[in-house]
PDB file of N, CA and C in Angstrom:
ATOM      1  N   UNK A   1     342.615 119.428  88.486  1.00  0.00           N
ATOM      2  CA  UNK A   1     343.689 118.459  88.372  1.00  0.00           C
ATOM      3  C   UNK A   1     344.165 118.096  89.780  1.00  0.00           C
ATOM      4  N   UNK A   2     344.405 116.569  90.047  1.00  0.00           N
ATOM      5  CA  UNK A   2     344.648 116.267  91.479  1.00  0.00           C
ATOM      6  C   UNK A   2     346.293 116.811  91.426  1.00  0.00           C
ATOM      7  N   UNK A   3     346.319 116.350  92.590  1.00  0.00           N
ATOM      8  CA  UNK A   3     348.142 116.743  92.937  1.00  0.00           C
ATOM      9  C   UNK A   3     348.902 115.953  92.658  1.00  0.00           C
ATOM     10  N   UNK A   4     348.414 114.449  92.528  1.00  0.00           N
ATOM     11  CA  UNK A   4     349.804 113.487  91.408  1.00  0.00           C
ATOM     12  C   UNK A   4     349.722 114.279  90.430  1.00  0.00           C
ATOM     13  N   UNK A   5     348.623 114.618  89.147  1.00  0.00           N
ATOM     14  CA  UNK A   5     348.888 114.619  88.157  1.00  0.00           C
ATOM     15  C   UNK A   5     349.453 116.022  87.834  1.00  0.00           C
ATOM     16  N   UNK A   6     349.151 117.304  88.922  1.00  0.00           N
ATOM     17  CA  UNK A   6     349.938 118.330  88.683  1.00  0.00           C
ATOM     18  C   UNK A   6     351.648 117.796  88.909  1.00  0.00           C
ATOM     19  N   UNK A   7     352.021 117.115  89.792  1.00  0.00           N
ATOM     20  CA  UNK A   7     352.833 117.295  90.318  1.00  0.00           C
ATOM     21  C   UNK A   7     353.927 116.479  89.035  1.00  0.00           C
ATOM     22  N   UNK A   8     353.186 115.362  88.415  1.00  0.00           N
ATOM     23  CA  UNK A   8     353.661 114.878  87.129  1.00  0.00           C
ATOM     24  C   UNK A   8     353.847 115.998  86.650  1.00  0.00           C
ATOM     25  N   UNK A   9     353.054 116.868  85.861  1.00  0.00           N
ATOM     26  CA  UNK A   9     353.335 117.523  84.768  1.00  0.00           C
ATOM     27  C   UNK A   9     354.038 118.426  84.988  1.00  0.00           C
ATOM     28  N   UNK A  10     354.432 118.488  86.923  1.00  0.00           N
ATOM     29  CA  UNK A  10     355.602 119.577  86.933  1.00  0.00           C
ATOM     30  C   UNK A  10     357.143 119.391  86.628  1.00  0.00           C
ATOM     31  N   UNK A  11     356.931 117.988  86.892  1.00  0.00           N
ATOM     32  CA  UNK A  11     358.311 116.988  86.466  1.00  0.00           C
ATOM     33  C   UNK A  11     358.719 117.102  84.821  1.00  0.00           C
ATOM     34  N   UNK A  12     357.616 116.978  84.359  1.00  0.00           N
ATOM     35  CA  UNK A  12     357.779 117.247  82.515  1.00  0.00           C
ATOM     36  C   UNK A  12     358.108 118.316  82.099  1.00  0.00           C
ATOM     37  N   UNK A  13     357.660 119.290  82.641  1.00  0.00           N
ATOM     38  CA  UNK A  13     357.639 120.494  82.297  1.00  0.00           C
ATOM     39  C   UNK A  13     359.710 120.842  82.708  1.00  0.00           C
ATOM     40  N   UNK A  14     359.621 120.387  83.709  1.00  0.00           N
ATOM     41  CA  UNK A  14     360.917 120.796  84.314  1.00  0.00           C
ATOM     42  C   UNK A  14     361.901 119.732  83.561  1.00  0.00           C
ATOM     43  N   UNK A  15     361.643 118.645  82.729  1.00  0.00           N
ATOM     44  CA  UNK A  15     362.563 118.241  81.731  1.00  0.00           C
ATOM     45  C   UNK A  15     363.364 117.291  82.634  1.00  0.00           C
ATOM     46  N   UNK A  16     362.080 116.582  83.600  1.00  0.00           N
ATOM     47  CA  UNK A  16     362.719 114.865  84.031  1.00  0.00           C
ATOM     48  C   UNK A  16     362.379 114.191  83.353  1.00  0.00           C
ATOM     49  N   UNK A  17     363.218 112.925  82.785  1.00  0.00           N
ATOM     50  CA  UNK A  17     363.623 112.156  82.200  1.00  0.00           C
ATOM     51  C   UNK A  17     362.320 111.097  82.378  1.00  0.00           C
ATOM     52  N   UNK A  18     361.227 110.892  81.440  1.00  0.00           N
ATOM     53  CA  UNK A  18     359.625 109.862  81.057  1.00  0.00           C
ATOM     54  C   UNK A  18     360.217 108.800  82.376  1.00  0.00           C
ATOM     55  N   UNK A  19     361.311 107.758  81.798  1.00  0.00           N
ATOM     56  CA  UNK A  19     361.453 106.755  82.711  1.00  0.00           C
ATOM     57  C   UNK A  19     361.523 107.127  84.318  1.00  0.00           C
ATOM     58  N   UNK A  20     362.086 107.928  84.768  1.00  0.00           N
ATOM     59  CA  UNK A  20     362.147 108.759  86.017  1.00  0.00           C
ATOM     60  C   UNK A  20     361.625 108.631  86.672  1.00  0.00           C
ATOM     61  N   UNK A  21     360.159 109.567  85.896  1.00  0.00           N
ATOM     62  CA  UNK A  21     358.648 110.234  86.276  1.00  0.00           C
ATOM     63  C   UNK A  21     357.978 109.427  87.594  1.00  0.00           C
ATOM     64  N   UNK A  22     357.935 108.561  87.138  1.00  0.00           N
ATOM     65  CA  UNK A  22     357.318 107.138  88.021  1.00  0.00           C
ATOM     66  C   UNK A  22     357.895 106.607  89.786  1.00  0.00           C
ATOM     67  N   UNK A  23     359.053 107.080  89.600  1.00  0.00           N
ATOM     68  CA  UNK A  23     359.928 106.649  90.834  1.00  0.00           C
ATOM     69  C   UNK A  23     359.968 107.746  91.516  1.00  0.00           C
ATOM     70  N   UNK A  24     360.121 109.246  90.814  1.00  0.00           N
ATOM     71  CA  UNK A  24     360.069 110.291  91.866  1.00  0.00           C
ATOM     72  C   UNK A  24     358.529 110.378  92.579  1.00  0.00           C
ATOM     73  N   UNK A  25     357.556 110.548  91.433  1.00  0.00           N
ATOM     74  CA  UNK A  25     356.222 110.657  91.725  1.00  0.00           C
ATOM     75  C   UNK A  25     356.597 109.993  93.589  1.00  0.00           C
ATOM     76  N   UNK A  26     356.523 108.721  93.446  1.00  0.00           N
ATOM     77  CA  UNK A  26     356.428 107.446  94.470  1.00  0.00           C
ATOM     78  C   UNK A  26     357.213 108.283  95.884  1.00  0.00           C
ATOM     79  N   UNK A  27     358.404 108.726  95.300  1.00  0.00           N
ATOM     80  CA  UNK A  27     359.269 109.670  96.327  1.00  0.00           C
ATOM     81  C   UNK A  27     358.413 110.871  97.084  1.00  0.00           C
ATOM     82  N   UNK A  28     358.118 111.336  96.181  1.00  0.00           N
ATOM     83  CA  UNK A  28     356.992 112.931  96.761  1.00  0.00           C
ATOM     84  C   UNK A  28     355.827 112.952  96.807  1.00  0.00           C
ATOM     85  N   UNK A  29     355.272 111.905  96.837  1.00  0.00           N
ATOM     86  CA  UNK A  29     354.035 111.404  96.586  1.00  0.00           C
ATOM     87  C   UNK A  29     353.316 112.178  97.876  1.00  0.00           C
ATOM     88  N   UNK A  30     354.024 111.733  98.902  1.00  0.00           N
ATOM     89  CA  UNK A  30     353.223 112.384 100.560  1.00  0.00           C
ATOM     90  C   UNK A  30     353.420 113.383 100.307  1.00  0.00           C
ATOM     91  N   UNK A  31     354.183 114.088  99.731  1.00  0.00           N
ATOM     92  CA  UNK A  31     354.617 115.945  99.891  1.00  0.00           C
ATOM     93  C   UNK A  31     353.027 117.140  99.269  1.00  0.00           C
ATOM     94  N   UNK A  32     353.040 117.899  99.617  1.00  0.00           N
ATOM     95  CA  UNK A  32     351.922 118.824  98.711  1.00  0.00           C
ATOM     96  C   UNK A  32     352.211 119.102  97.619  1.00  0.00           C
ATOM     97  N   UNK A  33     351.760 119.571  96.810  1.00  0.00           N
ATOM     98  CA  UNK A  33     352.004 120.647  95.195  1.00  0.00           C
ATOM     99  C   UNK A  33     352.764 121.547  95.622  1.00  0.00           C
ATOM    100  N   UNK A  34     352.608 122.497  96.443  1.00  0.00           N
ATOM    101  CA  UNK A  34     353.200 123.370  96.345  1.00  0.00           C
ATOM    102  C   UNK A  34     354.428 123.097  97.381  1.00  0.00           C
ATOM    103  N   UNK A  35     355.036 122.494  98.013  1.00  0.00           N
ATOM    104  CA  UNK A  35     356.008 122.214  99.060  1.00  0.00           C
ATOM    105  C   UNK A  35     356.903 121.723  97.554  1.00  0.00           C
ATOM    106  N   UNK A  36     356.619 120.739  96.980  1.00  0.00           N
ATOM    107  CA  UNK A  36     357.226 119.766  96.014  1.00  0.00           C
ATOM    108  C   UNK A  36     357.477 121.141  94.592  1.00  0.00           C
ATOM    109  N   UNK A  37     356.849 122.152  94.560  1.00  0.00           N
ATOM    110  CA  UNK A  37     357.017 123.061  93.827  1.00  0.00           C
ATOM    111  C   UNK A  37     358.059 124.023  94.036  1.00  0.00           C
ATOM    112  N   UNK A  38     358.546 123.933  95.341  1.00  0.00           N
ATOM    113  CA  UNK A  38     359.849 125.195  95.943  1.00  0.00           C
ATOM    114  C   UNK A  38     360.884 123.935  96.611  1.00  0.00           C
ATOM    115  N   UNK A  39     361.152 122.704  96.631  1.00  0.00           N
ATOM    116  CA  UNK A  39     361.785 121.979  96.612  1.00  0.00           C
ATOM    117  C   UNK A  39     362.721 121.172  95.220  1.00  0.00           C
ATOM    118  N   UNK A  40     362.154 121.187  93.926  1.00  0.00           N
ATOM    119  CA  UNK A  40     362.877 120.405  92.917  1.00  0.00           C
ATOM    120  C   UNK A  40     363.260 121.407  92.066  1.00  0.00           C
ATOM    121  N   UNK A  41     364.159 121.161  91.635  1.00  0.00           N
ATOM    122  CA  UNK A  41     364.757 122.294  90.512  1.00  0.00           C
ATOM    123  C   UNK A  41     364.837 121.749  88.996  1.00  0.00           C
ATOM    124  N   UNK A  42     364.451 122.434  87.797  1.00  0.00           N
ATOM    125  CA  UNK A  42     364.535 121.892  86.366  1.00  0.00           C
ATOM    126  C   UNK A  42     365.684 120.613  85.853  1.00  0.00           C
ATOM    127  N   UNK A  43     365.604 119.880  85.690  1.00  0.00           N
ATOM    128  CA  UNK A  43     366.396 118.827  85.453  1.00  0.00           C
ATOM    129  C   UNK A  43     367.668 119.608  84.539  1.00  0.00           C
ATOM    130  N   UNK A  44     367.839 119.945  83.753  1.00  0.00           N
ATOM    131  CA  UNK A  44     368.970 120.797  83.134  1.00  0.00           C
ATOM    132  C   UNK A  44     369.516 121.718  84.329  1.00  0.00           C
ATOM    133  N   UNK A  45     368.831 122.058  85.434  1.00  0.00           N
ATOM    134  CA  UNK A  45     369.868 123.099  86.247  1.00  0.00           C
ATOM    135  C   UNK A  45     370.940 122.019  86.943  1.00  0.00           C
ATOM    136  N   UNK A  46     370.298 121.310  87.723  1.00  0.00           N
ATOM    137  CA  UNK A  46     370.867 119.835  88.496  1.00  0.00           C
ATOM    138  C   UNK A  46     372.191 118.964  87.394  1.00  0.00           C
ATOM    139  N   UNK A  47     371.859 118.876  86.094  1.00  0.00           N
ATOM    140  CA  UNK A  47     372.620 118.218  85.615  1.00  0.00           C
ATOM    141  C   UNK A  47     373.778 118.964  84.678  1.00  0.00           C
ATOM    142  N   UNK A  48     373.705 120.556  84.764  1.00  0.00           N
ATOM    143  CA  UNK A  48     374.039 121.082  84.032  1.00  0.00           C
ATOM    144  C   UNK A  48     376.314 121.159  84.041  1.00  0.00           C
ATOM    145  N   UNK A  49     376.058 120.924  85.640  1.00  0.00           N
ATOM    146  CA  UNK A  49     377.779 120.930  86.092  1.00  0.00           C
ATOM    147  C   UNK A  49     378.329 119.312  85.825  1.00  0.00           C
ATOM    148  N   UNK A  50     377.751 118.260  85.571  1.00  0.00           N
ATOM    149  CA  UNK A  50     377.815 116.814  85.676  1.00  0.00           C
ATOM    150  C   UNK A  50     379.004 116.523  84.414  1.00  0.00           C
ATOM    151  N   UNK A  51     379.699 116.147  84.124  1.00  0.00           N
ATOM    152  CA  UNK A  51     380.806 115.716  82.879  1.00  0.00           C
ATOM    153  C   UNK A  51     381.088 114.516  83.306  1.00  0.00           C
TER     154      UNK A  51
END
């Protein structure tokens, strides 16, 4: 699996939002798998304090 498409399914997995997917990809696109793997945190941790 290349590193967009890991790096997609790390976004899914971590419960970013389908419409999202596309614009971050574009964002981290230059970054590695694994740099982009100890940089983003599960979408529920990030949004979890938000009201």
């Amino acid at each position: 699996m290349d590193n967009a498409r890991k790096m997609e399914q790390l976004l899914r997995d971590y419960g970013y939002p389908e419409e999202a997917i596309p614009s971050l990809l574009k964002e981290i696109g230059t970054l590695s798998y694994e740099k982009v793997e100890k940089l983003i945190m599960p979408y529920h941790d990030i949004t979890a304090n938000k009201s």
